[in-house]
Protein backbone atom coordinates (compact mmCIF):
# COMPACT_ATOMS: atom_id res chain seq x y z
CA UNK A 1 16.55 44.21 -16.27
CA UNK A 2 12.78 43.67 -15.19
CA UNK A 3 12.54 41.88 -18.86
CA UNK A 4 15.77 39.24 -17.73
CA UNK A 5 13.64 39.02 -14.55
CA UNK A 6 10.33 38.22 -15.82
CA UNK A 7 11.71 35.84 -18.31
CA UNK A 8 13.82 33.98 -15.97
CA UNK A 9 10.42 33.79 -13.46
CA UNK A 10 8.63 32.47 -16.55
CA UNK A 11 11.28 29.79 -17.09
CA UNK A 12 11.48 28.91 -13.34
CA UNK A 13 7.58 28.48 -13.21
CA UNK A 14 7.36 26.33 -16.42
CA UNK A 15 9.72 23.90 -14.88
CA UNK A 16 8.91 23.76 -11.97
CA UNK A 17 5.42 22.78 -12.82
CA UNK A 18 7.08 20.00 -15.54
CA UNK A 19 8.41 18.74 -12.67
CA UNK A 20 5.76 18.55 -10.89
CA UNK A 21 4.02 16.92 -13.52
CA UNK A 22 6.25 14.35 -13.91
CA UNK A 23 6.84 11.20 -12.16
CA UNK A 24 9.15 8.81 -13.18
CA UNK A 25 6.51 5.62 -13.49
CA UNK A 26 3.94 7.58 -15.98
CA UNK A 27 5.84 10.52 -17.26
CA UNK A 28 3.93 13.84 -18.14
CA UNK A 29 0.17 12.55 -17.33
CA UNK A 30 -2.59 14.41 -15.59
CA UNK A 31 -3.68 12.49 -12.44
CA UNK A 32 -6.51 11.56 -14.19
CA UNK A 33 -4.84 10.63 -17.32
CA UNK A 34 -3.12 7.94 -15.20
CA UNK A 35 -6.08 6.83 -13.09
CA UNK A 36 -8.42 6.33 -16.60
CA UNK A 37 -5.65 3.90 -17.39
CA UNK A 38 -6.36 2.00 -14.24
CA UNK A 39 -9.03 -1.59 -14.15
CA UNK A 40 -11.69 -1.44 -11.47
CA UNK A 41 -9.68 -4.11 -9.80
CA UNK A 42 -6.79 -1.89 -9.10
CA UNK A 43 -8.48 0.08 -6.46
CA UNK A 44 -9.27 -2.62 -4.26
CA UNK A 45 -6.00 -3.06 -1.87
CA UNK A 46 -5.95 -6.42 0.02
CA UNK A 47 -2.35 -6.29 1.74
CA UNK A 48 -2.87 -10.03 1.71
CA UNK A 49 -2.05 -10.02 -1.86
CA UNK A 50 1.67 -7.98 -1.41
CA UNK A 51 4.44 -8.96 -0.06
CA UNK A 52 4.91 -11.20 3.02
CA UNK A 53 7.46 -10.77 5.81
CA UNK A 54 6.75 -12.86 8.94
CA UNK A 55 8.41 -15.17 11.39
CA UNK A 56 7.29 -16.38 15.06
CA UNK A 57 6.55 -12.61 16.51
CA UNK A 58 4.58 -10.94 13.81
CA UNK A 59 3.24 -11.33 9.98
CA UNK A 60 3.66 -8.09 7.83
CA UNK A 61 1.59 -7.60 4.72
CA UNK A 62 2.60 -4.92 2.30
CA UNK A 63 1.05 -3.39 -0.30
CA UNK A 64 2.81 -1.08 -2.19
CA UNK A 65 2.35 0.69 -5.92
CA UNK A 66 4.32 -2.35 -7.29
CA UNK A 67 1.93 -4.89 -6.29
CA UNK A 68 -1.29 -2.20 -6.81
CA UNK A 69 -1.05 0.73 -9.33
CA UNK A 70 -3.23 3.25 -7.83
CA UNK A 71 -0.91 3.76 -4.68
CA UNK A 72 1.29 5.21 -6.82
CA UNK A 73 -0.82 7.73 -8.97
CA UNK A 74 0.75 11.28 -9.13
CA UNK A 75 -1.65 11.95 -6.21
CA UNK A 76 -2.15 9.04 -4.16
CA UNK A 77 1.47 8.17 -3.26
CA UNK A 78 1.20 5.87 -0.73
CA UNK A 79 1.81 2.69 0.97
CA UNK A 80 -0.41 0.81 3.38
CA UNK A 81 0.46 -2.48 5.75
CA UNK A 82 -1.07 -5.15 7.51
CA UNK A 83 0.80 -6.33 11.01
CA UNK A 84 -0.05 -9.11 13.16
CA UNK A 85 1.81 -9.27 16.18
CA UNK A 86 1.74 -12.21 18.20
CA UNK A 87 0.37 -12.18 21.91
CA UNK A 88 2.80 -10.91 24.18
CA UNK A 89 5.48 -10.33 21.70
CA UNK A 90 6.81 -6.87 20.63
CA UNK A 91 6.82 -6.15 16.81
CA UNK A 92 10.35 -4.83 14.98
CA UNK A 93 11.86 -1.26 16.87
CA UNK A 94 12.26 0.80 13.80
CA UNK A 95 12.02 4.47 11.89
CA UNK A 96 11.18 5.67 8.90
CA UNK A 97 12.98 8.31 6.93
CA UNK A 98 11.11 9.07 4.16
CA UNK A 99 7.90 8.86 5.46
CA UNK A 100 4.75 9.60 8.43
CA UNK A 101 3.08 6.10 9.38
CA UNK A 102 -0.64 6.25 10.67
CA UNK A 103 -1.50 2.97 12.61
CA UNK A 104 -4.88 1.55 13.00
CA UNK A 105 -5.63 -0.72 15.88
CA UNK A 106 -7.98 -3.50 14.31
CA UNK A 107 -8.28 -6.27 16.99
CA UNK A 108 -6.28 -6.91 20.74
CA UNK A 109 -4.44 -4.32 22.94
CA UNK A 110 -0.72 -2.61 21.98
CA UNK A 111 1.43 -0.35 23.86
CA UNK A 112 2.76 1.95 21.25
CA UNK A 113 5.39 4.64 22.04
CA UNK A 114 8.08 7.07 19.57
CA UNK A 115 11.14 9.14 20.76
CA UNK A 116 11.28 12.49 20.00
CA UNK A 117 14.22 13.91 18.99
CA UNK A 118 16.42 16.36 20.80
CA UNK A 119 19.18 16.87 23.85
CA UNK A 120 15.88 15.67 25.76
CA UNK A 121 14.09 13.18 24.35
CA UNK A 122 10.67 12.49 25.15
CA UNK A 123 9.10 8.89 24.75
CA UNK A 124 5.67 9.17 24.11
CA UNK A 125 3.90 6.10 24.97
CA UNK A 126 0.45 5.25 24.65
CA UNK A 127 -2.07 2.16 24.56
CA UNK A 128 -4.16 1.29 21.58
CA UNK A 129 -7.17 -0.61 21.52
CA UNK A 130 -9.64 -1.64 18.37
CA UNK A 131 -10.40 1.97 16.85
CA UNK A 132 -7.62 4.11 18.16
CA UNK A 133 -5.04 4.87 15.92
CA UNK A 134 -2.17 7.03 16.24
CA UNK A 135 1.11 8.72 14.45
CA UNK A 136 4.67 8.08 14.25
CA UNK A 137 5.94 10.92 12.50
CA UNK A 138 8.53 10.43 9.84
CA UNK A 139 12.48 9.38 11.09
CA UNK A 140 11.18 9.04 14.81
CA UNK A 141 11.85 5.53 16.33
CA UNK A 142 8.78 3.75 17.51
CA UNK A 143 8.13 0.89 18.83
CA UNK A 144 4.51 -1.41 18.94
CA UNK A 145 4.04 -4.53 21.49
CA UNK A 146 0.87 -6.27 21.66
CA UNK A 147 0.01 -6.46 25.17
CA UNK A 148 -3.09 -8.47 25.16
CA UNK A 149 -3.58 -12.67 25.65
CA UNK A 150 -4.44 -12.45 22.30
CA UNK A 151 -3.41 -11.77 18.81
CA UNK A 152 -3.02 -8.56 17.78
CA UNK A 153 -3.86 -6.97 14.19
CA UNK A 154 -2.93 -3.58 13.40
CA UNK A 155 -3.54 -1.39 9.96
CA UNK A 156 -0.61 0.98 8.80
CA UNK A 157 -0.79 3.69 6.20
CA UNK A 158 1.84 5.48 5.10
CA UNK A 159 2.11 9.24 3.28
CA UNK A 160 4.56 8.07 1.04
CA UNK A 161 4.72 4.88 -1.79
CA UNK A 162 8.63 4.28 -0.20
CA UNK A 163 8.86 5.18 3.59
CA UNK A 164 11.47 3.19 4.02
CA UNK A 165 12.64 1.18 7.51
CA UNK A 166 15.38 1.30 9.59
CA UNK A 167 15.55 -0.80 12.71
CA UNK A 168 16.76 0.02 15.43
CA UNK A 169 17.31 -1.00 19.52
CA UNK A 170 15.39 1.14 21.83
């Protein structure tokens, strides 16, 4: 019996670390396997460069492992988002269910603020100015306004390469 045990541990532990190994854009490579395949180039991330989303309240620029390779090594995983939100003007209510965001405040004022979840929520609200930064912790609604006269320009990173976003009206 401690033989079926042992073997079946054995089993468990070499597939489990396969599968941790493996991810479905490079297969079975070591981390650095994947990053030696890499140019210099691919390490510099200019969210400029990703995709677009904007209309008359705000200007999103995404950068995500399809647009640069190295967000997506086996450990890097991540995703990373410039916002400008117009004076005055709130920027998209919203959650994310597969992933934490970390924003950095990079120029004007914003009144930032999440829900917690519960019978009795709690809105945590708080106001950000050029080097504060705070955390929206993944699926919590949040919201961002930029409060100031002008322009405001904030830095998001995210803990995932696919956080998804879900809007919502708070």
């Amino acid at each position: 019996m401690k033989c079926i045990i042992a073997l079946a541990a054995l089993t468990l532990a070499a597939f489990v670390n396969q599968a941790a190994a493996s991810i479905p854009s490079f297969g079975l490579q070591t981390a650095a396997a994947i990053r030696s395949g890499l140019q210099d180039s691919d390490f510099r991330i200019n969210p400029s460069k990703g995709q677009i989303i904007k209309n008359e309240k705000f200007v999103v620029q995404i950068a995500n492992v399809a647009d640069f390779p190295a967000l997506g090594g086996q450990d890097v995983q991540s995703q990373v988002a410039r916002v400008l939100v117009r004076a005055g003007q709130p920027f998209l209510p919203h959650y994310h269910p597969r992933g934490t965001e970390t924003l950095n405040a990079l120029a004007g004022v914003f009144r930032v603020s999440f829900l917690f979840e519960g019978l009795n929520p709690r809105n945590v609200t708080n106001i950000l100015r050029p080097g504060d930064s705070t955390v929206f912790p993944q699926g919590l609604p949040h919201a961002t306004t930029c409060i100031s006269k002008t322009d405001c320009l904030f830095l998001s990173v995210f803990n995932t390469a696919d956080p998804g976003l879900v809007p919502v009206n708070l």
